[in-house]
N, C-alpha and C. Protein backbone atom coordinates (compact mmCIF):
# COMPACT_ATOMS: atom_id res chain seq x y z
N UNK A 1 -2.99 21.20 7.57
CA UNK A 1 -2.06 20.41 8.35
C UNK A 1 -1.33 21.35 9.31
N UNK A 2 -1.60 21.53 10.50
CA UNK A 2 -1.45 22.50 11.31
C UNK A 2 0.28 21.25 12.37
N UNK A 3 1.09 22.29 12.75
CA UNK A 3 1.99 21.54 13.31
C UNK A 3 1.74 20.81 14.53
N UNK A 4 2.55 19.88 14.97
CA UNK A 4 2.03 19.13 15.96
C UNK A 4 3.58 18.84 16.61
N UNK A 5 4.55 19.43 16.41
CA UNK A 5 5.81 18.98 16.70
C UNK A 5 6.03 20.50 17.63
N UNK A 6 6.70 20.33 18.97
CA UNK A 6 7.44 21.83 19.31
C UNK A 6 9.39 21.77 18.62
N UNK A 7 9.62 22.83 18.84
CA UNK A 7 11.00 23.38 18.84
C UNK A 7 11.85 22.29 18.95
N UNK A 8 12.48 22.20 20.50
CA UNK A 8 13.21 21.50 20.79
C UNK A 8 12.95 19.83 20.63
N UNK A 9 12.04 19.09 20.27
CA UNK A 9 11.77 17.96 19.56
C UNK A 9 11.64 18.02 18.94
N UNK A 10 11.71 18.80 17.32
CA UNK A 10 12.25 19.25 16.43
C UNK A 10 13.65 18.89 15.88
N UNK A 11 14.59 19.56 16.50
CA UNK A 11 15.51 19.44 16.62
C UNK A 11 16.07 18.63 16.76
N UNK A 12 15.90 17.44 17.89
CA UNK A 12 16.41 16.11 18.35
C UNK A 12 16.21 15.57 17.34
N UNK A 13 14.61 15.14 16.54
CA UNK A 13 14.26 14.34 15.34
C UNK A 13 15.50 14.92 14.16
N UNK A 14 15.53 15.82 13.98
CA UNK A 14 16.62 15.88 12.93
C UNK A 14 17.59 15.43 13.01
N UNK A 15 18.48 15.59 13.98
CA UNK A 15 19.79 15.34 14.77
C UNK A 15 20.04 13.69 14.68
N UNK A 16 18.61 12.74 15.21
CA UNK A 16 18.83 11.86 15.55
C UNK A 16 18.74 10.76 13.66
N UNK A 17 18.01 11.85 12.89
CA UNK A 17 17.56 11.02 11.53
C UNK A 17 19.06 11.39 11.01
N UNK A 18 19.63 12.65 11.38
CA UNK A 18 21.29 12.61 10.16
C UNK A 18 21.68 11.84 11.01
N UNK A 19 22.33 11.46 12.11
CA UNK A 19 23.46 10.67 12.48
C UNK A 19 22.90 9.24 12.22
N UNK A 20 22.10 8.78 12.20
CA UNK A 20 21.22 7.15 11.85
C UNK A 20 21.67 7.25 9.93
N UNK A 21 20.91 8.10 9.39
CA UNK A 21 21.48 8.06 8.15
C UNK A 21 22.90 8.63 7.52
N UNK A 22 23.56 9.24 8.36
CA UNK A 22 25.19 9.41 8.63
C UNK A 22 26.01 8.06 8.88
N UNK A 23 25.56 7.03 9.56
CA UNK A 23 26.13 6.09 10.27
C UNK A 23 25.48 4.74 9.06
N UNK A 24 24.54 4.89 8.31
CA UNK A 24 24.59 4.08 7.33
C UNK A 24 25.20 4.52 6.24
N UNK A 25 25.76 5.51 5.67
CA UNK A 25 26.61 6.04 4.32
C UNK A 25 27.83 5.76 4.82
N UNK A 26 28.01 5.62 6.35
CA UNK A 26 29.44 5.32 6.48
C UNK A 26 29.98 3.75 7.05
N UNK A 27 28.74 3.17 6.75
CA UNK A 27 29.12 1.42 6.65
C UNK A 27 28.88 1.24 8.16
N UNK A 28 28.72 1.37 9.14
CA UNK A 28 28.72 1.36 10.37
C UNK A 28 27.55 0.85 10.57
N UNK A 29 26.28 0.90 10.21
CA UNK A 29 24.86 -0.07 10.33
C UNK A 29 24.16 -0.19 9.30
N UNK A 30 23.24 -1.27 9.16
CA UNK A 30 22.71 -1.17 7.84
C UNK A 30 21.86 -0.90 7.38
N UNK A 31 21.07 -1.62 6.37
CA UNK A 31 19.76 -0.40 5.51
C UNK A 31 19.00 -0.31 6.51
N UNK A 32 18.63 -0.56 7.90
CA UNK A 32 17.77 0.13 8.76
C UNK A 32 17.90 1.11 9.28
N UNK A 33 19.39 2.04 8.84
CA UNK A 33 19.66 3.75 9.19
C UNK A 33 18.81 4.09 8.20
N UNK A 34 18.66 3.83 7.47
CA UNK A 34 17.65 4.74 5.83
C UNK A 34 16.42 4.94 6.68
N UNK A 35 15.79 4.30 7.80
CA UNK A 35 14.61 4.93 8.80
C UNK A 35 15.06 5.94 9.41
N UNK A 36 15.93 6.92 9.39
CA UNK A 36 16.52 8.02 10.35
C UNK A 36 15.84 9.14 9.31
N UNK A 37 15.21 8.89 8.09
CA UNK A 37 14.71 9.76 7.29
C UNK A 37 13.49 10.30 7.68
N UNK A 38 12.86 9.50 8.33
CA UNK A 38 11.74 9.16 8.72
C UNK A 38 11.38 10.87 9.96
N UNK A 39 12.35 10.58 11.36
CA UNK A 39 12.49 11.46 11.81
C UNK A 39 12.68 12.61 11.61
N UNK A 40 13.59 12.78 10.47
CA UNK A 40 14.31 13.96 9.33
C UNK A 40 13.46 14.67 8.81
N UNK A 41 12.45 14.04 7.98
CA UNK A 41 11.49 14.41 7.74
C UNK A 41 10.28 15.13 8.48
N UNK A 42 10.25 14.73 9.69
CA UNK A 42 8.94 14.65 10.59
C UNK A 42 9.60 16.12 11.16
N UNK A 43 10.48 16.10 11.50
CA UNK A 43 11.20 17.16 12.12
C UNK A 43 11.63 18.14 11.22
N UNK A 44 11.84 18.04 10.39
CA UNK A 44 11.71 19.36 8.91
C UNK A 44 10.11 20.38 8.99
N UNK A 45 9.26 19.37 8.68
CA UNK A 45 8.36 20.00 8.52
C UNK A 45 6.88 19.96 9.56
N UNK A 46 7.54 19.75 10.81
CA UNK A 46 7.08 20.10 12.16
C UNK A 46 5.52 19.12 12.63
N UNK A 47 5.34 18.06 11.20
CA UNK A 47 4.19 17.27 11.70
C UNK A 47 4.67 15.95 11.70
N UNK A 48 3.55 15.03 12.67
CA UNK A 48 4.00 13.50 13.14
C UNK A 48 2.44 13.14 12.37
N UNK A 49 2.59 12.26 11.24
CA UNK A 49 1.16 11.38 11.61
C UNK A 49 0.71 10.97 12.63
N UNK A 50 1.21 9.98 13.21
CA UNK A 50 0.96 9.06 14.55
C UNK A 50 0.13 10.21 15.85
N UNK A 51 1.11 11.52 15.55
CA UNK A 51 0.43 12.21 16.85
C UNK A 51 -0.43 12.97 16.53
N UNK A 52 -0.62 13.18 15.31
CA UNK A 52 -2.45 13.30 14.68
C UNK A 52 -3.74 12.74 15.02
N UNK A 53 -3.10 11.52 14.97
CA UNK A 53 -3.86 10.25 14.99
C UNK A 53 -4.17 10.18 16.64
N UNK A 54 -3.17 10.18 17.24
CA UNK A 54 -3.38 9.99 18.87
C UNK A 54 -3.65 11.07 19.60
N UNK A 55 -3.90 12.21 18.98
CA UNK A 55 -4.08 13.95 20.07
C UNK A 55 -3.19 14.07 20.50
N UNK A 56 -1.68 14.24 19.92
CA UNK A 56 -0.41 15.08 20.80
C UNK A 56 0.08 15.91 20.30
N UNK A 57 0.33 17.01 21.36
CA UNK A 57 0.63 17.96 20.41
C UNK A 57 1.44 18.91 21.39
N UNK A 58 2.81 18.94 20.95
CA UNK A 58 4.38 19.39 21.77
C UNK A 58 4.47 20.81 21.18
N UNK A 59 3.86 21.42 20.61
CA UNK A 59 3.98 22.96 19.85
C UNK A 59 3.25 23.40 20.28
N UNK A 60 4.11 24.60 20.83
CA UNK A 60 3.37 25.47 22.02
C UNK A 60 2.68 26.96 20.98
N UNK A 61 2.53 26.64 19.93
CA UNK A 61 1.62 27.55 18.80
C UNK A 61 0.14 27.38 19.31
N UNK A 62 -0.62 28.60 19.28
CA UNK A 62 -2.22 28.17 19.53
C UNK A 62 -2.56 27.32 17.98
N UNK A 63 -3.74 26.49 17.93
CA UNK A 63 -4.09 26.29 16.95
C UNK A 63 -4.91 27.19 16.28
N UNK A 64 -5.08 27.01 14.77
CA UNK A 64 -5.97 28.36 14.49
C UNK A 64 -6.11 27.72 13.71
């Protein structure tokens, strides 16, 4: 499972999965922040299914 995510979209996905699941622990929207994990996840560990699936690939790593 080689990465498929770069750096700085990385980053955003994290950012954007805590404040979505930040903003549901704090009553402000509902169980559809628990999908901000989703991003959280994807952005932790630098792969997207979907852009597996479709040939994209934002990580400027050669593949090897």
């Amino acid at each position: 499972m080689n990465q498929n995510i770069g750096g700085i979209e990385r980053i955003v996905r994290v950012l954007v999965g805590l404040v979505m699941v930040g903003l549901t622990l704090a009553g402000q929207i509902g169980v559809w922040g628990w999908l901000g994990l989703v991003p959280m996840a994807t952005g932790l560990i630098g792969w997207c299914p979907p852009y597996s699936l479709i040939g994209i690939n934002t990580c400027k790593t050669k593949k090897t």
